[in-house]
C-alpha atoms as a PDB file:
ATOM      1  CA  UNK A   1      -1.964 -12.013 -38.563  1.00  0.00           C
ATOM      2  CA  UNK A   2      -0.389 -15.310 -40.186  1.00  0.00           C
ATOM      3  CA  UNK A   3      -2.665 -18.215 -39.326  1.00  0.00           C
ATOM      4  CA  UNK A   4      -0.997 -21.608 -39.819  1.00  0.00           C
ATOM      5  CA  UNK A   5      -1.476 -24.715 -38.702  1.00  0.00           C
ATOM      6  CA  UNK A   6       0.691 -27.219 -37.910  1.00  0.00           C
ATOM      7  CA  UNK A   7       0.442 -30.860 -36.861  1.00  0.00           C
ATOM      8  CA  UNK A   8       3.482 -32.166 -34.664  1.00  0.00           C
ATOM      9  CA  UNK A   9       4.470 -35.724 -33.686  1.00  0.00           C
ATOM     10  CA  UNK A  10       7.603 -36.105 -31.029  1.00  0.00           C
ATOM     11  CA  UNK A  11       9.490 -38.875 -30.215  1.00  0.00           C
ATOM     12  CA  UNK A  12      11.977 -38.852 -27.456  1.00  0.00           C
ATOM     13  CA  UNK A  13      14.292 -41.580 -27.741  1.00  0.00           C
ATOM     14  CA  UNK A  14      14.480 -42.884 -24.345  1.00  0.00           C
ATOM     15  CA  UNK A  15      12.770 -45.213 -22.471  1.00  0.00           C
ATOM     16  CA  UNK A  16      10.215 -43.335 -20.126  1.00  0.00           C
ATOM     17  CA  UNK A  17       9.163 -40.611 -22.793  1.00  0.00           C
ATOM     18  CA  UNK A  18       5.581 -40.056 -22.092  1.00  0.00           C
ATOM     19  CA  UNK A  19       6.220 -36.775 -19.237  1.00  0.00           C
ATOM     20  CA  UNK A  20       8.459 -35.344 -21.561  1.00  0.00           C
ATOM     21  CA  UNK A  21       5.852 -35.187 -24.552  1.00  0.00           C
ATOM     22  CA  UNK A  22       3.005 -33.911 -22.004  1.00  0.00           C
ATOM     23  CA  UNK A  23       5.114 -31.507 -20.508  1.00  0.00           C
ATOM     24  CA  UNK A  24       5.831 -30.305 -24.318  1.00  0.00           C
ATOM     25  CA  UNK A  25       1.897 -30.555 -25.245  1.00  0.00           C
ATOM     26  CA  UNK A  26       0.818 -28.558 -22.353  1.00  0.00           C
ATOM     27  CA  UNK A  27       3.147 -25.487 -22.650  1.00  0.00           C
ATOM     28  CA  UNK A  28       1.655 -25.195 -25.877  1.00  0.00           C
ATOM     29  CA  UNK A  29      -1.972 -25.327 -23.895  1.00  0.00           C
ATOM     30  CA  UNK A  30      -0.559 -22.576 -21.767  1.00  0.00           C
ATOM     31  CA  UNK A  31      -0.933 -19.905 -24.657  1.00  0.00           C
ATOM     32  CA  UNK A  32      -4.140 -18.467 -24.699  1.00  0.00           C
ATOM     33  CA  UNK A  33      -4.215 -17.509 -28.569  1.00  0.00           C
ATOM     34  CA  UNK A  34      -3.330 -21.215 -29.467  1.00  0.00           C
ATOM     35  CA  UNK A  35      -5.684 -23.837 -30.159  1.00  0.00           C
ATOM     36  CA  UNK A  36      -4.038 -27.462 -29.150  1.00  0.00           C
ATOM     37  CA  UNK A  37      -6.065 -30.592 -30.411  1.00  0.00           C
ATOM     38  CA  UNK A  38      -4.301 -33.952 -29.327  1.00  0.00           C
ATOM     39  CA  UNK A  39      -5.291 -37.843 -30.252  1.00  0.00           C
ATOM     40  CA  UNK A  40      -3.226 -40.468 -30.155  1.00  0.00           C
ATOM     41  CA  UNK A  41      -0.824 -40.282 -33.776  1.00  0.00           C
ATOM     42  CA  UNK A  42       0.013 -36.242 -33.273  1.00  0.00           C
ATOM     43  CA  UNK A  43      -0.615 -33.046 -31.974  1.00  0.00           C
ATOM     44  CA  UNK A  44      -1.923 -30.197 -33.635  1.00  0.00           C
ATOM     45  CA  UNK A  45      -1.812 -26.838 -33.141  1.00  0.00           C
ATOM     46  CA  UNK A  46      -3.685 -23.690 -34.490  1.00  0.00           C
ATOM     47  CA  UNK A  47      -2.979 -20.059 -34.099  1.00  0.00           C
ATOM     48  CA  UNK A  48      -0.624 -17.075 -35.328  1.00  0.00           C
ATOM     49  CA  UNK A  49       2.564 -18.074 -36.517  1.00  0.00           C
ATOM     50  CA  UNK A  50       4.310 -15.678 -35.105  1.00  0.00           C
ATOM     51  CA  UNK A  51       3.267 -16.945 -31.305  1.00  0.00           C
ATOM     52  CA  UNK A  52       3.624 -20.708 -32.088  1.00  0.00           C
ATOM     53  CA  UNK A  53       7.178 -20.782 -33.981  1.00  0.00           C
ATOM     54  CA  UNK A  54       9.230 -18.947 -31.632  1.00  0.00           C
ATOM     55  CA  UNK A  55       7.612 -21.061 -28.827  1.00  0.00           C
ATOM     56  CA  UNK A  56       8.039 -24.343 -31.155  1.00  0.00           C
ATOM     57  CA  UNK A  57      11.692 -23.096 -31.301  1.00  0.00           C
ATOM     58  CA  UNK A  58      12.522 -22.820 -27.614  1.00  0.00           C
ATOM     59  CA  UNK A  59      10.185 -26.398 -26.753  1.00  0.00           C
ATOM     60  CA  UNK A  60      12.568 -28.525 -29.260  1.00  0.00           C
ATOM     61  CA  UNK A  61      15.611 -26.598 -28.162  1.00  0.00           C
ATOM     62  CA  UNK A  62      14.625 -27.734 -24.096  1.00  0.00           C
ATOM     63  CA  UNK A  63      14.032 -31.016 -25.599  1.00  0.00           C
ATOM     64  CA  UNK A  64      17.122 -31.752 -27.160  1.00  0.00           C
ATOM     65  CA  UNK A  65      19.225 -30.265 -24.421  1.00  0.00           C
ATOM     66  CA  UNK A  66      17.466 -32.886 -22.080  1.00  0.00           C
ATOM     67  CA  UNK A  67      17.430 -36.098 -24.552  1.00  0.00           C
ATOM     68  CA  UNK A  68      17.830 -37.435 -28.248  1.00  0.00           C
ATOM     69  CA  UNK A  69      14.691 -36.729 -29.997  1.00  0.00           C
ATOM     70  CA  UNK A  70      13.260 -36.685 -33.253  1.00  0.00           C
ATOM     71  CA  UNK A  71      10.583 -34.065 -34.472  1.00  0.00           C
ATOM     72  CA  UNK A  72       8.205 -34.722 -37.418  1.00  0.00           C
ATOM     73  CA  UNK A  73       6.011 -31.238 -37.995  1.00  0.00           C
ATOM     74  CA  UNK A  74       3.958 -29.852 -40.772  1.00  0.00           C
ATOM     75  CA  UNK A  75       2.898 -26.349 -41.044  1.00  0.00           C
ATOM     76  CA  UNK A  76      -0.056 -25.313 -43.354  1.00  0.00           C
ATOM     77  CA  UNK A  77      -0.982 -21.511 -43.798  1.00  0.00           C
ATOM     78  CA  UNK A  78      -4.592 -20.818 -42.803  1.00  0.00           C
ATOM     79  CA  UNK A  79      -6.692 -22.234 -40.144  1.00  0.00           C
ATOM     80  CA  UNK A  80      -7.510 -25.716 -40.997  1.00  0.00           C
ATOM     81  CA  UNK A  81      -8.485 -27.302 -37.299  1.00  0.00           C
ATOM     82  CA  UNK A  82     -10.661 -30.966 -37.206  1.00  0.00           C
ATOM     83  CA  UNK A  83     -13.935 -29.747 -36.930  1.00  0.00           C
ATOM     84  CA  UNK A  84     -13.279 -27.613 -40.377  1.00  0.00           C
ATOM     85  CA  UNK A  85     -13.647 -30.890 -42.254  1.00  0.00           C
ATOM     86  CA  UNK A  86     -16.751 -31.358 -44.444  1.00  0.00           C
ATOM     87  CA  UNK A  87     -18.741 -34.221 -42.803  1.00  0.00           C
ATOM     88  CA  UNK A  88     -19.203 -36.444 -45.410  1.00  0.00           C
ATOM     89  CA  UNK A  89     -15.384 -36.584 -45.087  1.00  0.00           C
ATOM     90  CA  UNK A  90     -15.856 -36.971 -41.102  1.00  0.00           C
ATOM     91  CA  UNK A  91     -15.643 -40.662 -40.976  1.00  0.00           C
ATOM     92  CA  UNK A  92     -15.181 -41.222 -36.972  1.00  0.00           C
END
């Protein structure tokens, strides 16, 4: 197993973009080994990156075939989801 985790940020470039990013958010949510966290700057995603890259793949490749859009992702190895975060660094 690879854990990663990667944070993910999409923005179509049209004008009525907001079904297009939760239709891309939820197929994500339909993959029971994936952990999806969402708030209102990203999404983030947690699991094996062997199930969420090849699925990442085929999402931006829908995406693009549909619409101009621009992707900003980062991928960390290991498991690093929000409630992993010391709280005396938890500041919400």
């Amino acid at each position: 197993m690879n854990p990663v985790s990667v944070e993910i940020s999409l923005y179509p470039l049209v004008p009525n973009y907001t079904e297009l990013i939760d239709s891309f958010i939820l197929s994500f949510q339909s993959i029971p080994e994936v952990k999806v966290v969402v708030n209102g700057m990203s999404t983030q995603i947690f699991g094996d990156l062997g199930v969420i890259w090849p699925h990442l793949q085929h999402q931006i490749e829908l995406i693009h075939q549909q619409v101009q859009a621009s992707f900003v992702i980062k991928v960390i190895k290991g498991n690093h989801p929000p409630d992993a975060v010391p709280t005396y660094l938890n500041f919400s």
